[in-house]
N, C-alpha and C. Protein backbone atom coordinates (compact mmCIF):
# COMPACT_ATOMS: atom_id res chain seq x y z
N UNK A 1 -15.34 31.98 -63.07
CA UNK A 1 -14.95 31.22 -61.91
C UNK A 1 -13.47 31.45 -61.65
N UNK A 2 -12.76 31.50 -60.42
CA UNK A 2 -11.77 32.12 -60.28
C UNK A 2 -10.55 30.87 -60.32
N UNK A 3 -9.59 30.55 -60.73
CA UNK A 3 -8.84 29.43 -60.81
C UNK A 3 -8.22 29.18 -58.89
N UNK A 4 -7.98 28.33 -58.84
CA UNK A 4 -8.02 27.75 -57.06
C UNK A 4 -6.56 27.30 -57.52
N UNK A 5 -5.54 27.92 -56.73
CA UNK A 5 -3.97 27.36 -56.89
C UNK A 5 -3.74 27.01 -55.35
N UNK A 6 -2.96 25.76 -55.42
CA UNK A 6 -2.30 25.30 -54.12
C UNK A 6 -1.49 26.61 -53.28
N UNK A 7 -1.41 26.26 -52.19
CA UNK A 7 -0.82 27.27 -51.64
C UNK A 7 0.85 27.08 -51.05
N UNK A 8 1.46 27.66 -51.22
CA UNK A 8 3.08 27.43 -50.80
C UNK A 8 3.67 28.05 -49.63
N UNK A 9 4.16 26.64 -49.09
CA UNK A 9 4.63 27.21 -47.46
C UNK A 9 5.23 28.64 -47.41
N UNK A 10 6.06 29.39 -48.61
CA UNK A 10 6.51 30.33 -48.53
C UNK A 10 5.36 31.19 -48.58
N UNK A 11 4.26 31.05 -48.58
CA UNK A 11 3.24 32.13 -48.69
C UNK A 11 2.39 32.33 -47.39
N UNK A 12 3.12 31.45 -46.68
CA UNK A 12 2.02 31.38 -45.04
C UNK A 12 3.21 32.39 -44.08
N UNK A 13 2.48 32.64 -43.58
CA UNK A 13 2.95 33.89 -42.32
C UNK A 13 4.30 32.85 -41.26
N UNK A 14 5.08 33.49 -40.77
CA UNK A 14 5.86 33.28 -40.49
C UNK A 14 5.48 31.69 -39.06
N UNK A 15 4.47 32.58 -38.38
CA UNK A 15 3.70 31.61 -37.32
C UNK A 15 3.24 30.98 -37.88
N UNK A 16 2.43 30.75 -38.82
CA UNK A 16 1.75 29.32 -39.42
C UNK A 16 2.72 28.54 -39.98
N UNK A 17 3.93 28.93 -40.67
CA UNK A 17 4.91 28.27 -41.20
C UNK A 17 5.71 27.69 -40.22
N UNK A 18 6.32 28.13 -39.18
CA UNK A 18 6.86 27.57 -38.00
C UNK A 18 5.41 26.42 -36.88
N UNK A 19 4.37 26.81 -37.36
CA UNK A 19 3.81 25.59 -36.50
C UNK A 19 3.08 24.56 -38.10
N UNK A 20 3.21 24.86 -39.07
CA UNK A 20 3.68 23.82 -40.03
C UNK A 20 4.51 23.00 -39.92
N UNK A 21 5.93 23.43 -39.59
CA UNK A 21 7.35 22.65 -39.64
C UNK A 21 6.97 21.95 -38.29
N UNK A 22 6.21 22.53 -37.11
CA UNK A 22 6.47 21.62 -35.87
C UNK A 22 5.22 20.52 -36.00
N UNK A 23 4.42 20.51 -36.43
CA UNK A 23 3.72 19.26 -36.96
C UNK A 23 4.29 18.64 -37.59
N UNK A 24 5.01 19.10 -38.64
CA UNK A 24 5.61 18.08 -39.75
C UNK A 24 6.74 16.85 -38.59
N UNK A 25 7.53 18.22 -37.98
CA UNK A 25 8.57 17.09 -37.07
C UNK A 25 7.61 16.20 -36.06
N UNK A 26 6.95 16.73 -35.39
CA UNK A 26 6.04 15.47 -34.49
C UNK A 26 5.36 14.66 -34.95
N UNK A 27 5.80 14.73 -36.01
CA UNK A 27 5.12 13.40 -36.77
C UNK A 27 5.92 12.38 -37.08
N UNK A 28 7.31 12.11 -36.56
CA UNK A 28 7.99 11.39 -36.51
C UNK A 28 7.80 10.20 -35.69
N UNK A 29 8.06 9.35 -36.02
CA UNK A 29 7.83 8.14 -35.13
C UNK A 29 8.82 7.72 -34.38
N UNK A 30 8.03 7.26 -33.16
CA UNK A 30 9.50 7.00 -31.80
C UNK A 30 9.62 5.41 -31.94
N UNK A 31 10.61 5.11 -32.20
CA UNK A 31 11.21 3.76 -32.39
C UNK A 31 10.22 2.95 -31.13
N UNK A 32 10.05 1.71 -30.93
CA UNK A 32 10.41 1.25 -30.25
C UNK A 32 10.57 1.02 -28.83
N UNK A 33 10.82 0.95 -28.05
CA UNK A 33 11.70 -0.10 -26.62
C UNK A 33 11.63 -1.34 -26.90
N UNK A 34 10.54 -1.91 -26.68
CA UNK A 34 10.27 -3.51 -26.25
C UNK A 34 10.57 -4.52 -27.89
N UNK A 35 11.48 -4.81 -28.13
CA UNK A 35 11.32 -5.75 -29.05
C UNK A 35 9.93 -6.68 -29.99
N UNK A 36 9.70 -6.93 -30.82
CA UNK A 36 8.44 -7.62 -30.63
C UNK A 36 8.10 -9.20 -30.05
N UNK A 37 6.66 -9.13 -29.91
CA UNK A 37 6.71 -10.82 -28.99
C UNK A 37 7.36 -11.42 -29.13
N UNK A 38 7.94 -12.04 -30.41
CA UNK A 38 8.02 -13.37 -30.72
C UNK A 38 9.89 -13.71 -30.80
N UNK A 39 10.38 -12.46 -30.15
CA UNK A 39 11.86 -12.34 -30.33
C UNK A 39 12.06 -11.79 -28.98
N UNK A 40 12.93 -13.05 -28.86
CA UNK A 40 13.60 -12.96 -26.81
C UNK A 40 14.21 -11.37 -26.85
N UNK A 41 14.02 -11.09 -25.66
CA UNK A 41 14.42 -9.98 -24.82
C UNK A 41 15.57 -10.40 -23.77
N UNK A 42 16.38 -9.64 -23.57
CA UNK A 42 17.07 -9.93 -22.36
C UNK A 42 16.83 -9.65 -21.04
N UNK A 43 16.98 -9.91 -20.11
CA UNK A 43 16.84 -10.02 -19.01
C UNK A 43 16.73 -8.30 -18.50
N UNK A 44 18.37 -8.28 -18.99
CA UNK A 44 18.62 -6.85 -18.44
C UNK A 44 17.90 -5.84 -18.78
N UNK A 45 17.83 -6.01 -20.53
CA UNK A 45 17.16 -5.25 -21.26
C UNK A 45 15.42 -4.91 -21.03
N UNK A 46 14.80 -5.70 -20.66
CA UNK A 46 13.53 -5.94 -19.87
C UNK A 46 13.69 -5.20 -18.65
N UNK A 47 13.86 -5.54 -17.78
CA UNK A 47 14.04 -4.43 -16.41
C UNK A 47 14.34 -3.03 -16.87
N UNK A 48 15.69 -2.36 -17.54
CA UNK A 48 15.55 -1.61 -18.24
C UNK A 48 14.50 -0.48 -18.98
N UNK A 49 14.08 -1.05 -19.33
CA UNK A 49 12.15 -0.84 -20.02
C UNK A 49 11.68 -0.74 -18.94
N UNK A 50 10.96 -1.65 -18.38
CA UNK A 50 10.26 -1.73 -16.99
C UNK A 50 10.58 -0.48 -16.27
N UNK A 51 11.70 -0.43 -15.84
CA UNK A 51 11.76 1.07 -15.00
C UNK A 51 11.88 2.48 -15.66
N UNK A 52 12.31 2.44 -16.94
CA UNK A 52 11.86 3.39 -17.90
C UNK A 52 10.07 3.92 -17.62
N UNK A 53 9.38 2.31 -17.68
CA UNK A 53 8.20 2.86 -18.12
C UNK A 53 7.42 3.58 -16.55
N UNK A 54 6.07 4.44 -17.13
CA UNK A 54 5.32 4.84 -15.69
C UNK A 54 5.19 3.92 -14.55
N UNK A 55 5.36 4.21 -13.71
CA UNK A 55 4.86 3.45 -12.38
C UNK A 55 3.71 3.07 -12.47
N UNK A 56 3.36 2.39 -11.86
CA UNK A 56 1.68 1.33 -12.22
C UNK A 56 0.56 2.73 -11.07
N UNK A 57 -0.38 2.39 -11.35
CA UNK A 57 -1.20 3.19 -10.63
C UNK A 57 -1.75 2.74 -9.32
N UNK A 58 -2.08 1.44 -9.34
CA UNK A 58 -1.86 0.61 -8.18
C UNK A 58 -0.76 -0.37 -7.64
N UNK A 59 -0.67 -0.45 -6.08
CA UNK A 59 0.28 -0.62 -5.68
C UNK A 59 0.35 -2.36 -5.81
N UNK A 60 1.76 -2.78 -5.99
CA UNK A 60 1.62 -4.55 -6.62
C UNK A 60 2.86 -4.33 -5.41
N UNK A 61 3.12 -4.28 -4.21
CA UNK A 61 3.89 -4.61 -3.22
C UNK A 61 3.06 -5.60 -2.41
N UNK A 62 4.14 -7.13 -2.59
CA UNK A 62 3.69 -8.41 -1.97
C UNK A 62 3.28 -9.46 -3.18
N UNK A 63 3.10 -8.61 -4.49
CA UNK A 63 3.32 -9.75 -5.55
C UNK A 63 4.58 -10.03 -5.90
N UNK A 64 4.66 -11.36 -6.49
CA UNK A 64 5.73 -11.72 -7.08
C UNK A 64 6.12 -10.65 -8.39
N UNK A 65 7.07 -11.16 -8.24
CA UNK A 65 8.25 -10.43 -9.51
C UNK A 65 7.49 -10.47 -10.88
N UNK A 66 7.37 -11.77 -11.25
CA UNK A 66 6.08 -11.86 -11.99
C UNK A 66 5.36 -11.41 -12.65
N UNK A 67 4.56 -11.57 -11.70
CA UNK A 67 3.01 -10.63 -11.84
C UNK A 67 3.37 -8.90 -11.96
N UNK A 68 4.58 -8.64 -11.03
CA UNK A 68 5.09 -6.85 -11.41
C UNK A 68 5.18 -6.96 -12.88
N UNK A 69 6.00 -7.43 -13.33
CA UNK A 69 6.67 -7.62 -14.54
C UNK A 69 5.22 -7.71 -15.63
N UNK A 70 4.98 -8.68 -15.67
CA UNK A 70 3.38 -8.78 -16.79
C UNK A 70 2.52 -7.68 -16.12
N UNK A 71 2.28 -6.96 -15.03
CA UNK A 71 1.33 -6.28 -15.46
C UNK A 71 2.26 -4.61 -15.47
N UNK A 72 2.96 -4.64 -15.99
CA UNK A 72 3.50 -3.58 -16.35
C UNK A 72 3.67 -3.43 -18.16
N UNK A 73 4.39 -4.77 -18.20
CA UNK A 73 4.04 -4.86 -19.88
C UNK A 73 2.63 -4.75 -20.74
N UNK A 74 1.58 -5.39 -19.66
CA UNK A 74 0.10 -5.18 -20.18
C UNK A 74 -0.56 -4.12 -20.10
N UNK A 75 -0.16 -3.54 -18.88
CA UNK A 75 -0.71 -1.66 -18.52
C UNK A 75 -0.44 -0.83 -20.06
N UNK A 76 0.75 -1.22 -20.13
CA UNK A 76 1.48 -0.04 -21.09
C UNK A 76 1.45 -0.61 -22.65
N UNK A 77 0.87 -1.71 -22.96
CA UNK A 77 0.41 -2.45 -24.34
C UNK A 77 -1.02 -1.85 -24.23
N UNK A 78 -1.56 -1.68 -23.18
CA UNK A 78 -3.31 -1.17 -23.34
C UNK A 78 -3.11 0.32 -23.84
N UNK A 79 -1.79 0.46 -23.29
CA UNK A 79 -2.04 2.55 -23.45
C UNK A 79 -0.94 2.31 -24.91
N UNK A 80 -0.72 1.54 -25.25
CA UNK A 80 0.39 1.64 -27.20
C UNK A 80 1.36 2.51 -26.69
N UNK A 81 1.79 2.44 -25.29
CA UNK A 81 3.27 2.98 -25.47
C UNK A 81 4.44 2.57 -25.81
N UNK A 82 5.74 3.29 -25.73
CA UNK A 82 6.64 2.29 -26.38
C UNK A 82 7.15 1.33 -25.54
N UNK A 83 6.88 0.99 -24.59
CA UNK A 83 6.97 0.28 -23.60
C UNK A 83 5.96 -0.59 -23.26
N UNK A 84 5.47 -0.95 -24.82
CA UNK A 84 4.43 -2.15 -24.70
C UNK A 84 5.22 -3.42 -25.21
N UNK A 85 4.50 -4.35 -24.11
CA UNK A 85 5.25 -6.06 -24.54
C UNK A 85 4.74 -6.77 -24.43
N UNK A 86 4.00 -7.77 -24.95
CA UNK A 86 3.34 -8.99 -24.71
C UNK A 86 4.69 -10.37 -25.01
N UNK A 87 5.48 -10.72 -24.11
CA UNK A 87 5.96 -12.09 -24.32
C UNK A 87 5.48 -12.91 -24.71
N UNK A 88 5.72 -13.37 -25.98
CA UNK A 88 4.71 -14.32 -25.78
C UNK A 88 5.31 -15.86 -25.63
N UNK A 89 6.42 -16.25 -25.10
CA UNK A 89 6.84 -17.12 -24.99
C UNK A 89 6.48 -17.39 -22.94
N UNK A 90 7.09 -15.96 -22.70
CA UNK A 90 6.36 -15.68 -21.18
C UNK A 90 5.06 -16.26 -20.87
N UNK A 91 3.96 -15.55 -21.68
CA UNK A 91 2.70 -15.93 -21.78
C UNK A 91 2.22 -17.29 -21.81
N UNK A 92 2.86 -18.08 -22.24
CA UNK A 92 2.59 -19.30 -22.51
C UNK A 92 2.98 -20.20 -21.16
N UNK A 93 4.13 -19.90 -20.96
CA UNK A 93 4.95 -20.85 -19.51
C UNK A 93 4.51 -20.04 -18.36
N UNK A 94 4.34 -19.55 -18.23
CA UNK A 94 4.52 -19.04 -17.04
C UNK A 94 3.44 -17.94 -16.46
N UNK A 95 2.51 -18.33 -15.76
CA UNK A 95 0.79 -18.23 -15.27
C UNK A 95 1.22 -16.65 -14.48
N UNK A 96 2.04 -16.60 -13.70
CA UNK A 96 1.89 -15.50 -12.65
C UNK A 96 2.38 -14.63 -14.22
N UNK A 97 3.17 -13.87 -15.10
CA UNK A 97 3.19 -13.48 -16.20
C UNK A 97 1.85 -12.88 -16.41
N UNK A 98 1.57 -14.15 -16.57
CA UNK A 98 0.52 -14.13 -17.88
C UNK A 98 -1.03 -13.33 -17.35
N UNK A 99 -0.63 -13.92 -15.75
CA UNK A 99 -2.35 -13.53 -14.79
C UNK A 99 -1.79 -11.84 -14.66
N UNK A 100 -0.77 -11.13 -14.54
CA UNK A 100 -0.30 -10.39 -14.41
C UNK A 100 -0.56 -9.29 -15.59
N UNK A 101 0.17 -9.50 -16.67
CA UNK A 101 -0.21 -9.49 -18.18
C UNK A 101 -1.61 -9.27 -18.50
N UNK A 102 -2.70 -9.95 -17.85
CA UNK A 102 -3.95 -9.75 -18.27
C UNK A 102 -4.87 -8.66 -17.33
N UNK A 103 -3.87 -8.61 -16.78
CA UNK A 103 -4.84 -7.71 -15.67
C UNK A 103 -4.18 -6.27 -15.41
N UNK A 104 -2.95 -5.97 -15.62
CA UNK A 104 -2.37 -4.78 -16.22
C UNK A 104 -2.98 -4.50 -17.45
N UNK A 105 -3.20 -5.00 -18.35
CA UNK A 105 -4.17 -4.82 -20.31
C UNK A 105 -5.56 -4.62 -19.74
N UNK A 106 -5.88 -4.84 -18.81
CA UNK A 106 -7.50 -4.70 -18.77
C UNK A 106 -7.52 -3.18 -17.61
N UNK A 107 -7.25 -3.49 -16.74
CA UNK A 107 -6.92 -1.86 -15.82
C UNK A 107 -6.48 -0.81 -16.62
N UNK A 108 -5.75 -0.99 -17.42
CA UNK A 108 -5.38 0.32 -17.88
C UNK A 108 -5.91 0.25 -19.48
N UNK A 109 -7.05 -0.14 -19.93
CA UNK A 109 -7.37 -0.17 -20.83
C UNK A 109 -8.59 0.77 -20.66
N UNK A 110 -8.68 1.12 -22.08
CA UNK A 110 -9.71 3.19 -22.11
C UNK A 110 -10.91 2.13 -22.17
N UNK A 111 -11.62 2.53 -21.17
CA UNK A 111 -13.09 2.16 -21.11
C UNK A 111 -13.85 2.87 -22.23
């Protein structure tokens, strides 16, 4: 039976070794944007994010500020980008948020 030895990056071809190293780096993790729930955000810092993140797919011209705001944080919490936020202090007080919030998480959530 023939002995089975690990194999060493120095022994892979130049292309497999260079798309070795580029997996290895995309496997880094991207910090962050949105703070987590349970720790205030700022004002500024929120808008910020918000326009960072994709444009919504449907048009929310004639809703309140609101409802823009939560269903942008919920769109982009359904898709785990870094520009996911559930307030949850938001969530609690404040209905247009929250109706907003739930209906951005459900639209853009993978059927």
């Amino acid at each position: 039976m023939e002995e089975i030895r690990p194999m060493k990056l120095a022994n892979l071809n130049p292309a497999a070794a260079a798309l070795a190293a580029a997996f290895l780096l995309a496997s880094c993790a991207v910090a962050p944007t949105a703070p987590p729930p349970n720790q205030p955000e700022t004002a500024q810092a929120a808008a910020k994010r918000r326009a960072e993140a994709p444009r919504p797919t449907y048009n929310l011209t004639g809703y309140p500020p609101a409802v823009r705001e939560g269903y942008i944080d919920g769109c982009e919490s359904a898709k785990h980008s870094q520009y996911a936020r559930k307030d949850a202090a938001r969530m609690s007080s404040d209905g247009q948020y929250s109706m907003g919030w739930n209906d951005g998480f459900s639209m853009c959530a993978k059927k």
